[in-house]
N, C-alpha and C. Protein backbone atom coordinates (compact mmCIF):
# COMPACT_ATOMS: atom_id res chain seq x y z
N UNK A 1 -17.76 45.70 -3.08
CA UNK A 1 -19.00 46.09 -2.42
C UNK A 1 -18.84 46.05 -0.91
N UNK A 2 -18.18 44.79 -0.38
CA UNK A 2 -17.78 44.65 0.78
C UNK A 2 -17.30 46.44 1.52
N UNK A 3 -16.46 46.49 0.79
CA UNK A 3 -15.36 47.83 0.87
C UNK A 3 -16.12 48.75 1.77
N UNK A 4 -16.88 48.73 0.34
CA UNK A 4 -18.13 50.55 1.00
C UNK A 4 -18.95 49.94 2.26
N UNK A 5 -19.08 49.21 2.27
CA UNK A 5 -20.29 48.83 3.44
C UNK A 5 -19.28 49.08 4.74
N UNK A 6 -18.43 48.88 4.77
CA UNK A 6 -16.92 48.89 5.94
C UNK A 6 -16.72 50.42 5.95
N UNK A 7 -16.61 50.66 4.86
CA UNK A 7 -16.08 52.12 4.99
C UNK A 7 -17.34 53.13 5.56
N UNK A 8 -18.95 52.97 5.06
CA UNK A 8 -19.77 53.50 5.95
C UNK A 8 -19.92 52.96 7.06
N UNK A 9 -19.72 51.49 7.60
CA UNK A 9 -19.81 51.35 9.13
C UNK A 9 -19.11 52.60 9.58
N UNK A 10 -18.28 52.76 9.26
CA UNK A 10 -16.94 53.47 10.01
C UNK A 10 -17.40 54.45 10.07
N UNK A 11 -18.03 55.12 9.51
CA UNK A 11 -18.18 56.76 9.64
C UNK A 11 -19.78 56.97 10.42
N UNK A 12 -20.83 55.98 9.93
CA UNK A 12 -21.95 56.25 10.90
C UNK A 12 -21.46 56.00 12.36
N UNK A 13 -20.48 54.81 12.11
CA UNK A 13 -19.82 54.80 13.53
C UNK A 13 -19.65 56.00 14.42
N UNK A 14 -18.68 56.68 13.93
CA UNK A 14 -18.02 58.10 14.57
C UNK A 14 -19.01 59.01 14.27
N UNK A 15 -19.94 58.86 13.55
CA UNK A 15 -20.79 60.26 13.96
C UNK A 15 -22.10 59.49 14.94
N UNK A 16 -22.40 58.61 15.32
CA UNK A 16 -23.18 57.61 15.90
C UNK A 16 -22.14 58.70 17.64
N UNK A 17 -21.01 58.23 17.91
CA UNK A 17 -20.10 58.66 18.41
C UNK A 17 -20.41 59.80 19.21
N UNK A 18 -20.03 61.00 18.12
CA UNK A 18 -20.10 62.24 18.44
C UNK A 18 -22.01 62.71 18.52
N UNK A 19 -22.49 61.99 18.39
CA UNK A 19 -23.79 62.37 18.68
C UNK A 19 -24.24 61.70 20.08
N UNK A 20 -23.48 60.99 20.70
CA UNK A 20 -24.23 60.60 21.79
C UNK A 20 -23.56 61.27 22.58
N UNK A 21 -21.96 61.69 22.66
CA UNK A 21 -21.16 61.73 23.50
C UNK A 21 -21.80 63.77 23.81
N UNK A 22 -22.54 64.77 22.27
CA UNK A 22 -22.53 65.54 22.75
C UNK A 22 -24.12 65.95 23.27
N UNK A 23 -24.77 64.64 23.93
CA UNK A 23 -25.71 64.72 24.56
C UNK A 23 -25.67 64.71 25.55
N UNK A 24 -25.90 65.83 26.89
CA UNK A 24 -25.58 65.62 27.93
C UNK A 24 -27.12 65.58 28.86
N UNK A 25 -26.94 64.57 29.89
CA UNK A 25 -27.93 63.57 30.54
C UNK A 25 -28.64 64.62 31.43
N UNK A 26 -29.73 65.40 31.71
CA UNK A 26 -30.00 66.25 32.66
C UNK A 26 -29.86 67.85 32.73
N UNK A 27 -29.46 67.93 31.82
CA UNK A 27 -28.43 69.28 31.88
C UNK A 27 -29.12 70.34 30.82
N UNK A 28 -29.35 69.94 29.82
CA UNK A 28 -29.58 70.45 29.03
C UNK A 28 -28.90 71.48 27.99
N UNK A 29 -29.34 72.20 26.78
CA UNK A 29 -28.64 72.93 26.02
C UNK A 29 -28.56 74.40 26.88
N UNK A 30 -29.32 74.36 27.84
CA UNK A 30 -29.32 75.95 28.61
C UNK A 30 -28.64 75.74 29.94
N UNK A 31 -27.97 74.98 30.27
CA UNK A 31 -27.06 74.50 31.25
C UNK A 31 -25.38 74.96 30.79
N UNK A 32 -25.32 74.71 29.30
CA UNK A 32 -23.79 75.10 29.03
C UNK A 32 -23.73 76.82 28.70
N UNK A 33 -24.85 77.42 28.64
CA UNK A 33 -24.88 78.90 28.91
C UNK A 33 -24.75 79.43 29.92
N UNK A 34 -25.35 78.52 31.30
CA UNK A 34 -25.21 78.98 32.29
C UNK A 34 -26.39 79.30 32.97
N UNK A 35 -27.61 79.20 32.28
CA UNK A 35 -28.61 79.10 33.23
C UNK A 35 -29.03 77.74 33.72
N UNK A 36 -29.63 77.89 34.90
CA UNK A 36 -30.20 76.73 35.76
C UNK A 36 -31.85 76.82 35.81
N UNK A 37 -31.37 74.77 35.24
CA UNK A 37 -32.89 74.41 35.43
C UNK A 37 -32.92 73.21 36.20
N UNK A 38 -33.94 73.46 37.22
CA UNK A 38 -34.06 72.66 38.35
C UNK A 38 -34.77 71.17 37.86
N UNK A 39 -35.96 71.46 37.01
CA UNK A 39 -36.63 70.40 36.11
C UNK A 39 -36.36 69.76 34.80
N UNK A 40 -36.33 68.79 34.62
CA UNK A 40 -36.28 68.51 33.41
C UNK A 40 -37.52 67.45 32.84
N UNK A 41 -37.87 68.33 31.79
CA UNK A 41 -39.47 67.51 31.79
C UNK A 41 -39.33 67.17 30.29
N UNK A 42 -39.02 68.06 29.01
CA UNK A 42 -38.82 67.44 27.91
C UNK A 42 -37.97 67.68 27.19
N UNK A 43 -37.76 66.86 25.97
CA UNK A 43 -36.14 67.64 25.17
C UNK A 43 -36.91 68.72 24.39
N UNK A 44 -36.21 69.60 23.74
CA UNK A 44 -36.81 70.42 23.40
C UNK A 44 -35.90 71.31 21.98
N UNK A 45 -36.07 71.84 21.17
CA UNK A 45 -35.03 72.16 20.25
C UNK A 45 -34.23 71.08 19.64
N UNK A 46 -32.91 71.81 19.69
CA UNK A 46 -31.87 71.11 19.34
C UNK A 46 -31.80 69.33 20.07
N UNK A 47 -32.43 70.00 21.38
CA UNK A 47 -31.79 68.75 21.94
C UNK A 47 -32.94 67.10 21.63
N UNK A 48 -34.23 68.07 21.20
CA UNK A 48 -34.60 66.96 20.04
C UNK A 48 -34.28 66.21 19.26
N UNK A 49 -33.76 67.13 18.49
CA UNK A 49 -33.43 66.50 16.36
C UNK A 49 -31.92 66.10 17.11
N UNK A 50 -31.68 66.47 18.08
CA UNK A 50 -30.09 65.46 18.39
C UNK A 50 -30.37 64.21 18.91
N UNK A 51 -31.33 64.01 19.86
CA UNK A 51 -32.27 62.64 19.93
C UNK A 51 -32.66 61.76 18.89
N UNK A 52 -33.28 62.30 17.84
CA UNK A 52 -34.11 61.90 17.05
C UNK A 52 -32.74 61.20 15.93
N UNK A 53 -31.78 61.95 15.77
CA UNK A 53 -30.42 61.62 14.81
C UNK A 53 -29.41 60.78 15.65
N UNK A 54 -29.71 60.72 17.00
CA UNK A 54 -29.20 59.84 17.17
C UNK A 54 -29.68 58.01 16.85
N UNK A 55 -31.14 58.25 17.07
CA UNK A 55 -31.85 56.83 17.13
C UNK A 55 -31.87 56.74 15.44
N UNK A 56 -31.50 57.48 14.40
CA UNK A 56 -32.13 57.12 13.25
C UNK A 56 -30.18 57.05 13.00
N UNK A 57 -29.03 56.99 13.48
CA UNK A 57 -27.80 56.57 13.21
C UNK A 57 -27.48 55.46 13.69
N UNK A 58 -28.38 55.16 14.80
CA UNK A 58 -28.39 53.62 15.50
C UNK A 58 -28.74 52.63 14.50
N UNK A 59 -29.70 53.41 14.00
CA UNK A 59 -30.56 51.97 13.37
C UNK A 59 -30.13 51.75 11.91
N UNK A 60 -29.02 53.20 11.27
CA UNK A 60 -28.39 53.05 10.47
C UNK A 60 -27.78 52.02 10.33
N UNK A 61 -26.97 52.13 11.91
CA UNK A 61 -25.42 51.41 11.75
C UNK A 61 -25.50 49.93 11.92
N UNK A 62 -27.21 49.10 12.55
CA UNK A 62 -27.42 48.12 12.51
C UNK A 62 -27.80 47.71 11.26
N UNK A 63 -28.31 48.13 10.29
CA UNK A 63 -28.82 47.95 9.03
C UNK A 63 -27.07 48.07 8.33
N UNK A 64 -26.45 48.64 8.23
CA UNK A 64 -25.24 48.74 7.89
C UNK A 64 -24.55 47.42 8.06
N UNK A 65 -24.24 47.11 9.59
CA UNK A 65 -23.88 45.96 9.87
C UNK A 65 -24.64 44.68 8.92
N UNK A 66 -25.11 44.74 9.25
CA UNK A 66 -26.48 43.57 8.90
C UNK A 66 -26.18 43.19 6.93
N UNK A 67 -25.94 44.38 6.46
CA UNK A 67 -25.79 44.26 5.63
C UNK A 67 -24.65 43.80 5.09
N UNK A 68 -23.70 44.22 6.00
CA UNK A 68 -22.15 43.66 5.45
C UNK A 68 -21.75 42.06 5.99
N UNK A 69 -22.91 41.69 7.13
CA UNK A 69 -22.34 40.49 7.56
C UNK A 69 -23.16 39.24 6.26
N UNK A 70 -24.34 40.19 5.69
CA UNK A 70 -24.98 39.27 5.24
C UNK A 70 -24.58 39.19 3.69
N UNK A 71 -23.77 40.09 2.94
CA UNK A 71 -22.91 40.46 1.52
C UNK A 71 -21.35 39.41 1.83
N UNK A 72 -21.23 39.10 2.86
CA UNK A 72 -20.03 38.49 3.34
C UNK A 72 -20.36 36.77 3.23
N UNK A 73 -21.61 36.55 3.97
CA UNK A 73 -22.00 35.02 3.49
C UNK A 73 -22.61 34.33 2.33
């Protein structure tokens, strides 16, 4: 049981990972097209549900943890 709980840390891990790393701070999803925006007032689209999946992989990977430290004692 131990096993699997290790083996999903690991992977919410790396997608925990790749979800923060392809959030970029200010910029937005219309910044890597090439248009310019002077404001930034809300997330919007994509760059929502990439917000939103990030905080719900966070709280995965603490519940994950949590679970393997507490199957361990």
């Amino acid at each position: 049981m131990v096993f699997w709980f290790k083996i999903t840390q690991v992977v919410v891990a790396i997608l925990l990972m790749v979800a923060i790393l392809m959030q970029n701070r200010g910029a937005g999803v219309g910044g890597i097209l090439g248009g310019s925006g002077g404001v930034y007032l809300t997330k919007r689209g994509i760059e929502k549900k990439l917000h939103i999946l990030t905080i719900i992989l966070a709280a995965l990977f603490i519940l994950v943890s949590l679970g393997t430290f507490w199957i361990k004692a």
